[in-house]
N, C-alpha and C. Protein backbone atom coordinates (compact mmCIF):
# COMPACT_ATOMS: atom_id res chain seq x y z
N UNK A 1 110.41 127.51 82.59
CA UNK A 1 110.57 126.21 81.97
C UNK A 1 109.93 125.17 82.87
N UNK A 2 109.06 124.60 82.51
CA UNK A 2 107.77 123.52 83.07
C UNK A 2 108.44 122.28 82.65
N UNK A 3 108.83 121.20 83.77
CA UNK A 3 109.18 119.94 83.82
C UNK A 3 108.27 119.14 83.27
N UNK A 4 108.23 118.69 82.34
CA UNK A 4 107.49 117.21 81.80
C UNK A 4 107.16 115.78 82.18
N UNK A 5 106.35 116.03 83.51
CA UNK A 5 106.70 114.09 83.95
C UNK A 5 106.01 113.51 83.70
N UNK A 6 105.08 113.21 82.21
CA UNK A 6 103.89 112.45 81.95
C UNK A 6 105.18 111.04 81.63
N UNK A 7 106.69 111.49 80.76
CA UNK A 7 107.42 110.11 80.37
C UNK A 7 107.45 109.60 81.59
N UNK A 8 108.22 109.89 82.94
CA UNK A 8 108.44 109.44 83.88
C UNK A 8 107.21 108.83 84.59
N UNK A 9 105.82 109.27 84.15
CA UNK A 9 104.89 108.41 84.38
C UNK A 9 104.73 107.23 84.20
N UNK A 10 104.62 107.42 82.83
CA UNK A 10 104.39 106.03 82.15
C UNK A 10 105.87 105.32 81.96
N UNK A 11 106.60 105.57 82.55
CA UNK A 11 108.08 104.76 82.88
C UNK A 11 107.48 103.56 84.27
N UNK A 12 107.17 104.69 85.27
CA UNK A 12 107.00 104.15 86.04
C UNK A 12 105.52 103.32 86.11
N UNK A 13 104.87 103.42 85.06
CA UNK A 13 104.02 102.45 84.95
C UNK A 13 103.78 100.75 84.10
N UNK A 14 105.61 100.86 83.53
CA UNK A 14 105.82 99.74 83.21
C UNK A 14 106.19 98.66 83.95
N UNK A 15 105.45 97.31 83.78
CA UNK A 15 106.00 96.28 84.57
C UNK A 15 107.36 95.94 84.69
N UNK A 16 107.95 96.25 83.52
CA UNK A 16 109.73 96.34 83.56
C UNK A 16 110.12 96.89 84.69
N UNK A 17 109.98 98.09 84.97
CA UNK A 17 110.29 98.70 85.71
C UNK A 17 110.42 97.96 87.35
N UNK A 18 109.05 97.91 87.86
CA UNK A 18 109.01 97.37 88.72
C UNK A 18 109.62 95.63 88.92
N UNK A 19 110.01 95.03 87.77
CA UNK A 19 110.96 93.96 88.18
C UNK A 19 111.89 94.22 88.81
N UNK A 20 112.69 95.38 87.76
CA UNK A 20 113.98 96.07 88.49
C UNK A 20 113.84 96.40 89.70
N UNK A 21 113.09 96.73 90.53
CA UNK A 21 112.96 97.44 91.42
C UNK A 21 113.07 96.24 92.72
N UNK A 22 112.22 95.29 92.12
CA UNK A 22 111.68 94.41 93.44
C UNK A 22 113.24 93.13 93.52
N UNK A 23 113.99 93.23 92.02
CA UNK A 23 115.51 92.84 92.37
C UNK A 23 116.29 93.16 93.17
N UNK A 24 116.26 94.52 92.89
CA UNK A 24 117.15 95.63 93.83
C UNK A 24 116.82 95.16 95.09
N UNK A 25 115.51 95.40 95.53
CA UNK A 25 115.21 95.07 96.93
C UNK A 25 115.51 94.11 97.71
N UNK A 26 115.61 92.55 96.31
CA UNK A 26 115.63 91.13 96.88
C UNK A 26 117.12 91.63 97.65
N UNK A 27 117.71 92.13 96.60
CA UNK A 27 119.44 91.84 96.78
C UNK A 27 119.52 92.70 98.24
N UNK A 28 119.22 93.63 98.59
CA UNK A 28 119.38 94.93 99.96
C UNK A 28 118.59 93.70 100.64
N UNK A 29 117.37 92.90 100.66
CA UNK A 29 117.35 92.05 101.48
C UNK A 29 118.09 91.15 102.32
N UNK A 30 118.52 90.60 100.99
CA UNK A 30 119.44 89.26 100.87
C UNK A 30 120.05 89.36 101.84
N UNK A 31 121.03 90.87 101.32
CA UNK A 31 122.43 90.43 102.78
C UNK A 31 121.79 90.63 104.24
N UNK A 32 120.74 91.40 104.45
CA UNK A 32 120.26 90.96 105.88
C UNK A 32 119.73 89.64 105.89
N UNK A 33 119.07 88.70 105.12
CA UNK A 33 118.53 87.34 105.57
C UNK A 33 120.51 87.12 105.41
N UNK A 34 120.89 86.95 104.49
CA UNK A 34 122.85 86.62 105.01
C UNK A 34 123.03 86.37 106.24
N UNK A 35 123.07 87.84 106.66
CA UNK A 35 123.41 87.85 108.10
C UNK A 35 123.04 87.26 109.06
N UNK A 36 121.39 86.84 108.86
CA UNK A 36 121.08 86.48 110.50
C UNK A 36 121.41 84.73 109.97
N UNK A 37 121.38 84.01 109.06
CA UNK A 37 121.96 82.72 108.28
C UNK A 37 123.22 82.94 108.87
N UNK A 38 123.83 83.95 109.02
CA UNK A 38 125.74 83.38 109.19
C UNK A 38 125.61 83.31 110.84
N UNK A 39 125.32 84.58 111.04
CA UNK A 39 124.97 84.48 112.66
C UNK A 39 124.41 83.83 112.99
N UNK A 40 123.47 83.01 113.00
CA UNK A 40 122.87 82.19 113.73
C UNK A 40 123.31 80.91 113.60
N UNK A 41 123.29 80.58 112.25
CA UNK A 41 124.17 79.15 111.98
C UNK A 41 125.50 78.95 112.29
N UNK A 42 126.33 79.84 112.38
CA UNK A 42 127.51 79.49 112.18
C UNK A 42 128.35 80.55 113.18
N UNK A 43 127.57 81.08 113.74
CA UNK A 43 127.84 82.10 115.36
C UNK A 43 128.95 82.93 115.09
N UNK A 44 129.29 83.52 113.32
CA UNK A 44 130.11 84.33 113.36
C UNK A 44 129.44 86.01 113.19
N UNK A 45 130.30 86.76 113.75
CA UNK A 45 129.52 88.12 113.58
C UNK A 45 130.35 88.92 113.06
N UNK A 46 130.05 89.22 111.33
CA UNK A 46 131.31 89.98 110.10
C UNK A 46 130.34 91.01 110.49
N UNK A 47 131.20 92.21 109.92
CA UNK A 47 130.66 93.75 109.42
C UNK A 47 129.55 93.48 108.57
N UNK A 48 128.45 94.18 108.78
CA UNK A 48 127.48 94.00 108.00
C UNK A 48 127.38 94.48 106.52
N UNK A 49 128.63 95.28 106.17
CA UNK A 49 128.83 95.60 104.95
C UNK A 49 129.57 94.37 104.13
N UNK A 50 129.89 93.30 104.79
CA UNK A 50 130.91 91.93 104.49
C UNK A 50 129.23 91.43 103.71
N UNK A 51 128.28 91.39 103.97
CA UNK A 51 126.69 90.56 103.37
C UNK A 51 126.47 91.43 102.44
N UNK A 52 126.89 92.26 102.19
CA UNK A 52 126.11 93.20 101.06
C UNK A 52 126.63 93.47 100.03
N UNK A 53 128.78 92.59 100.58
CA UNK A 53 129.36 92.86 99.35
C UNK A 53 129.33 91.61 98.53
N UNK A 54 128.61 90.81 99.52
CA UNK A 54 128.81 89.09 99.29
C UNK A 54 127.52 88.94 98.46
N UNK A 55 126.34 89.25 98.61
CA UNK A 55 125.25 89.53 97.43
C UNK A 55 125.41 90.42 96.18
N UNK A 56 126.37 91.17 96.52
CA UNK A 56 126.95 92.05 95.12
C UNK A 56 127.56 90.87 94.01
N UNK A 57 128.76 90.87 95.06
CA UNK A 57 129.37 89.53 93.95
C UNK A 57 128.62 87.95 93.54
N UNK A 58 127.86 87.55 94.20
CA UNK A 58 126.68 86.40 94.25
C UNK A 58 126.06 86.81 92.70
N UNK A 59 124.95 88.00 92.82
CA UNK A 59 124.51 88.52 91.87
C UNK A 59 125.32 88.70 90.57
N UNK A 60 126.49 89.52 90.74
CA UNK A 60 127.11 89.89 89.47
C UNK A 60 127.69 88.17 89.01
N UNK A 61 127.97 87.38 89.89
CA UNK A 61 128.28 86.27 89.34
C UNK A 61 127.06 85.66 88.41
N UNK A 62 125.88 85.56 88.94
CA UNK A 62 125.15 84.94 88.21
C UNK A 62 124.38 85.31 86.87
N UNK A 63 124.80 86.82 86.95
CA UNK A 63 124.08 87.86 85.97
C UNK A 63 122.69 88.81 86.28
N UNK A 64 122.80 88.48 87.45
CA UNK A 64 121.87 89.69 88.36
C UNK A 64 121.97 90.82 88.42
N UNK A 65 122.57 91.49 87.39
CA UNK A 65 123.02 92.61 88.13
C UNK A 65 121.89 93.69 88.80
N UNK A 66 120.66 93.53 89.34
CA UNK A 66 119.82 94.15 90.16
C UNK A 66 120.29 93.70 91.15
N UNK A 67 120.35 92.53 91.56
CA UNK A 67 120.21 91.47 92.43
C UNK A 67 121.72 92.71 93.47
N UNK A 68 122.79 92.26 92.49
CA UNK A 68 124.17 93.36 92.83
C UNK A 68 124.25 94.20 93.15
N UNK A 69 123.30 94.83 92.56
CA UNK A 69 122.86 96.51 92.77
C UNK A 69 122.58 96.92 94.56
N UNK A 70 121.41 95.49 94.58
CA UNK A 70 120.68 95.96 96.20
C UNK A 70 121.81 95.79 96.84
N UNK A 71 122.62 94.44 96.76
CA UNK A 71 123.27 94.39 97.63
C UNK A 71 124.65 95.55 97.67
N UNK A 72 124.58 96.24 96.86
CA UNK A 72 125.70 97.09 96.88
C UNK A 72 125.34 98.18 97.44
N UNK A 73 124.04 97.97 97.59
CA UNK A 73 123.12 99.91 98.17
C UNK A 73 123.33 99.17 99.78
N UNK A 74 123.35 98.09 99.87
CA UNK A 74 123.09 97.54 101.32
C UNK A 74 124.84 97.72 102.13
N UNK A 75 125.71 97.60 101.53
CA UNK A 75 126.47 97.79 102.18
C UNK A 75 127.29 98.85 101.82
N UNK A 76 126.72 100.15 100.99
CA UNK A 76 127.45 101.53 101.04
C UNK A 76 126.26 102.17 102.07
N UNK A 77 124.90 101.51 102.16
CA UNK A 77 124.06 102.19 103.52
C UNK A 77 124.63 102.02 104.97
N UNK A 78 125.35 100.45 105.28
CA UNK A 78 126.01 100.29 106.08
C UNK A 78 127.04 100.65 106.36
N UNK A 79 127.80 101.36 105.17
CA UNK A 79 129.46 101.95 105.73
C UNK A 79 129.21 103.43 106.09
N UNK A 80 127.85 104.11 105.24
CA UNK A 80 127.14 105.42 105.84
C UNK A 80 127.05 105.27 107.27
N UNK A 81 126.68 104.26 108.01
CA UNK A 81 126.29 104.37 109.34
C UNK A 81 126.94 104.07 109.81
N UNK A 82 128.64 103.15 109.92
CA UNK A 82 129.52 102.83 110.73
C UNK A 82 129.82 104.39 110.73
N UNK A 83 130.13 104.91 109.42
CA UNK A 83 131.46 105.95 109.23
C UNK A 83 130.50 107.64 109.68
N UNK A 84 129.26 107.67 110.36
CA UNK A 84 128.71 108.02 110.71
C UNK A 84 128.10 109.46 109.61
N UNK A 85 128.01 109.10 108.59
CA UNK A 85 127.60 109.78 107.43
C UNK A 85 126.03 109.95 107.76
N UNK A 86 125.72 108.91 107.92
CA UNK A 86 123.89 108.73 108.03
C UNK A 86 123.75 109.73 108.67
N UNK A 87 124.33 109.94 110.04
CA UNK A 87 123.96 110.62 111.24
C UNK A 87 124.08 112.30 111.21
N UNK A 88 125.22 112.39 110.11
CA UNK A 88 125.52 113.55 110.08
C UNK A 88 124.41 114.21 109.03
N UNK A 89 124.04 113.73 107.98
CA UNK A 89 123.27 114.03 107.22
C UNK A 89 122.02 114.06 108.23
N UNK A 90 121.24 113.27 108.28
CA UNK A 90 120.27 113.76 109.33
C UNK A 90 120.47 114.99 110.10
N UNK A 91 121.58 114.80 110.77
CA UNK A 91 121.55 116.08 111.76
C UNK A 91 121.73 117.90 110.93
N UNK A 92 122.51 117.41 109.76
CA UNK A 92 122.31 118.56 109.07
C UNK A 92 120.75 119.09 108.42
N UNK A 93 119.78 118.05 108.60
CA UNK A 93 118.65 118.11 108.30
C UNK A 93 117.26 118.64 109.20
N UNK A 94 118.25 118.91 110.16
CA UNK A 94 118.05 118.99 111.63
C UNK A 94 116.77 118.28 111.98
N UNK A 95 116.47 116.62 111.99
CA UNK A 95 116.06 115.75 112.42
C UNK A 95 117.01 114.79 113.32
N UNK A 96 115.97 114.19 113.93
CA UNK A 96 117.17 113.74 114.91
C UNK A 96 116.86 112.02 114.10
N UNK A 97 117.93 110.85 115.04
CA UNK A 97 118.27 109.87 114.30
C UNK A 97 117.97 108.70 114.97
């Protein structure tokens, strides 16, 4: 049985697509520009998963929900690496980190 990816081609060759995509990103941005904005302005230093839940809800407030999305990939990437998930996965990959 032979996989078909000419749809997934031309998926990924719609400009739709790539809006979604470059949302997602703004939002996984966002909470790092957040962060160095809180830290620097205001000399407090939250969990970095505190910016990613704060662009989640930002976004879903305004009707972003891409915008939500990044920031929600941004701070389940960050609780991967407190809670040392990242590391372990790598190492089961046997790459180092």
């Amino acid at each position: 049985m032979a996989v078909d990816l000419s749809n997934a081609f031309d998926q990924l060759a719609e400009p739709d697509y790539w809006t979604d995509v470059v949302l997602v990103f703004a939002g996984f941005m966002g909470a790092m520009i957040a962060r160095a904005a809180v830290e620097n302005m205001a000399g407090q230093n939250l969990p970095n998963e505190v910016y990613g839940v704060g662009v989640g809800a930002l976004g879903l407030s305004m009707g972003q929900y891409e915008v939500a999305l990044g920031g929600a990939v941004h701070a389940v990437d960050n609780l991967a690496g407190t809670l040392g998930i990242k590391q372990s996965v790598v190492g089961m990959a046997g790459g180092g980190a």
